[in-house]
C-alpha atoms as a PDB file:
ATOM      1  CA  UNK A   1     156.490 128.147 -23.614  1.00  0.00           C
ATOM      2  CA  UNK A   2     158.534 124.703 -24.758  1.00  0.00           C
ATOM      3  CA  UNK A   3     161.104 126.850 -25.736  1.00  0.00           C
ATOM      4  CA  UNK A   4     162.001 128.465 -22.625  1.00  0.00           C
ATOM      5  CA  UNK A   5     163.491 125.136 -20.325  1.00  0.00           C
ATOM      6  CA  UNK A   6     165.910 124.321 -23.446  1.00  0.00           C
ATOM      7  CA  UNK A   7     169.584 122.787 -22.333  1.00  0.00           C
ATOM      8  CA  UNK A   8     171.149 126.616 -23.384  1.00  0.00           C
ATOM      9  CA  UNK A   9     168.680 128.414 -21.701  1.00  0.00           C
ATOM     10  CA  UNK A  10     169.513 126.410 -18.526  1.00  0.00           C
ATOM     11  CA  UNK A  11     173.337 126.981 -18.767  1.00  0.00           C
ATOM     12  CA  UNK A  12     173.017 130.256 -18.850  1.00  0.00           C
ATOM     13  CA  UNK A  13     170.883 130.645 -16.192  1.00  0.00           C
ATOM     14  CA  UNK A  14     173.024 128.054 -14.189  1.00  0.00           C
ATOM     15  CA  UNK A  15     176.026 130.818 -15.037  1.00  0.00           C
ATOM     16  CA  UNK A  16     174.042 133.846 -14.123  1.00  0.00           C
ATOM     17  CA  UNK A  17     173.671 132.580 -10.924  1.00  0.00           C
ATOM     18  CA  UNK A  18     176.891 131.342 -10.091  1.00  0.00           C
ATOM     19  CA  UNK A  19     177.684 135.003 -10.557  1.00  0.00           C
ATOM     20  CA  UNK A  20     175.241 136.677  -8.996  1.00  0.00           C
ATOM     21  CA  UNK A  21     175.401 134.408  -5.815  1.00  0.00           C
ATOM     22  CA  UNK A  22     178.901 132.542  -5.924  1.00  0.00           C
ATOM     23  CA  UNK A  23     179.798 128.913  -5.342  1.00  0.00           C
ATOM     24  CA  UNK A  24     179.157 128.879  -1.837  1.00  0.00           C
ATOM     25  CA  UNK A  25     175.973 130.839  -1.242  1.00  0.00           C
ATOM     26  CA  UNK A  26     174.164 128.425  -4.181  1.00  0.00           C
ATOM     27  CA  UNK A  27     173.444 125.199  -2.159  1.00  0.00           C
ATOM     28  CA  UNK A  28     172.218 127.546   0.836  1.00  0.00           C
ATOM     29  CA  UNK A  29     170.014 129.133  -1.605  1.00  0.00           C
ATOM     30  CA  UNK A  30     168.459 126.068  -3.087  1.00  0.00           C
ATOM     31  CA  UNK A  31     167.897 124.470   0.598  1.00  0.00           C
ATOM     32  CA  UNK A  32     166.228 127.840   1.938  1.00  0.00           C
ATOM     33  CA  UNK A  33     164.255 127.462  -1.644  1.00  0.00           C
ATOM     34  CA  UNK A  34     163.366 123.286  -0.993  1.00  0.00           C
ATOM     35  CA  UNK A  35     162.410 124.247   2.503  1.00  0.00           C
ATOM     36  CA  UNK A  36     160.026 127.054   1.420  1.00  0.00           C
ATOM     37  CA  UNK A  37     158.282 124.806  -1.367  1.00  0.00           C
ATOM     38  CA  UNK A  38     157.652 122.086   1.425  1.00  0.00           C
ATOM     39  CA  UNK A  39     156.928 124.023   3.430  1.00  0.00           C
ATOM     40  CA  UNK A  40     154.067 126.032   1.112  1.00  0.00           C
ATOM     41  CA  UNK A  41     153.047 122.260   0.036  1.00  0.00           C
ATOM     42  CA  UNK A  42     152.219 120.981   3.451  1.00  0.00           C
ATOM     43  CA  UNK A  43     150.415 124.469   4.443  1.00  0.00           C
ATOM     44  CA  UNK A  44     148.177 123.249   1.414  1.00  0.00           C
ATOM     45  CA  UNK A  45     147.646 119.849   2.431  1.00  0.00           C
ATOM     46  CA  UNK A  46     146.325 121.422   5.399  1.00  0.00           C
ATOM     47  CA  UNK A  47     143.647 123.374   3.873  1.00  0.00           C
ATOM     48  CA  UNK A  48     142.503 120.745   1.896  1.00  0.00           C
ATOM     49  CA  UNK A  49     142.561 118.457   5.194  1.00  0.00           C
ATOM     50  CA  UNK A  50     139.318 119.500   7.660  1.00  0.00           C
ATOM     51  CA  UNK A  51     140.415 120.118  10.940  1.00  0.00           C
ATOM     52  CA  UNK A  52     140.162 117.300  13.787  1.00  0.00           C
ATOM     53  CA  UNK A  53     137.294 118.776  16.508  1.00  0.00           C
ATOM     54  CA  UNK A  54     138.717 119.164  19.625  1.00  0.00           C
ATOM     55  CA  UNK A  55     136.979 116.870  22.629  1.00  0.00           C
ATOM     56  CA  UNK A  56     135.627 118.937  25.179  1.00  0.00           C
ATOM     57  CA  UNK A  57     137.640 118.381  28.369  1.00  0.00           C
ATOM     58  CA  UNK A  58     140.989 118.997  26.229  1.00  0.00           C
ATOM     59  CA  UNK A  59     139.330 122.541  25.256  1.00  0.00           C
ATOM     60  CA  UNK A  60     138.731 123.871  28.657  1.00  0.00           C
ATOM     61  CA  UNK A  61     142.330 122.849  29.598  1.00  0.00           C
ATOM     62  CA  UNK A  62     143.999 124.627  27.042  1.00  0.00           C
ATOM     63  CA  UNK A  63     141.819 128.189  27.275  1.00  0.00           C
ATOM     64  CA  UNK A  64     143.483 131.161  28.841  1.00  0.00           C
ATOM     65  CA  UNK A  65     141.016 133.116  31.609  1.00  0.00           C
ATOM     66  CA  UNK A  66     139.591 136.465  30.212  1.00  0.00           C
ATOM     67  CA  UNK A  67     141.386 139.561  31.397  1.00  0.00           C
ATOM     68  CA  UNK A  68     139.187 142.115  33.575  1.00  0.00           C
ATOM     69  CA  UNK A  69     137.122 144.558  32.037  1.00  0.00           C
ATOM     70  CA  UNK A  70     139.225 147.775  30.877  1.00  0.00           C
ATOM     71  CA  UNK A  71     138.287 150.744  33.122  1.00  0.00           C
ATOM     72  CA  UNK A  72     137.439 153.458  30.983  1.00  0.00           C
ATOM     73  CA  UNK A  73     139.493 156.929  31.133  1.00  0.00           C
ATOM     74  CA  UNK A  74     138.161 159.635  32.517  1.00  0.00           C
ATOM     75  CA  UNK A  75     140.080 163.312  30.362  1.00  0.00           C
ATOM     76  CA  UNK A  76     141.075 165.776  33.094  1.00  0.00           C
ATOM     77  CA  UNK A  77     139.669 168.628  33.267  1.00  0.00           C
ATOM     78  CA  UNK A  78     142.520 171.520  33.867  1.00  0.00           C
ATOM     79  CA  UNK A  79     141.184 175.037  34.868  1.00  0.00           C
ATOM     80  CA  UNK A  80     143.205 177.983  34.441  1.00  0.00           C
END
């Protein structure tokens, strides 16, 4: 496994990619890639974190009312 992150190994990855990708599509490619890793960290950090209760007059203002009760179908009946 110390073998695999050597300076040649590196290179040639750093080449494969440049043409795989190109020049310009590289740094777009490592921000979309930065962005996903923070983003993935903090989604941890929030697991580990318990979540803050919620007071009880800030609940009731945020809730959304209940729709109505769904009428159930009634199949028609077709006579010939």
């Amino acid at each position: 496994m110390g073998d695999l992150l050597q300076p040649t190994h590196l290179l040639i990855l750093v080449i494969v990619l440049l043409v795989l990708f190109g020049g310009k599509k590289l740094p777009e490619l490592g921000k979309g890639l930065g962005e996903g890793l923070r983003g993935f960290k903090e989604g941890l950090k929030g697991v580990d974190e318990p979540a803050a209760p919620v007071p009880p007059a800030a609940a009731q203002q945020n809730t959304v009312p209940a729709p109505p009760p769904a009428t159930p179908v009634q199949p028609q009946i077709t006579r010939r």
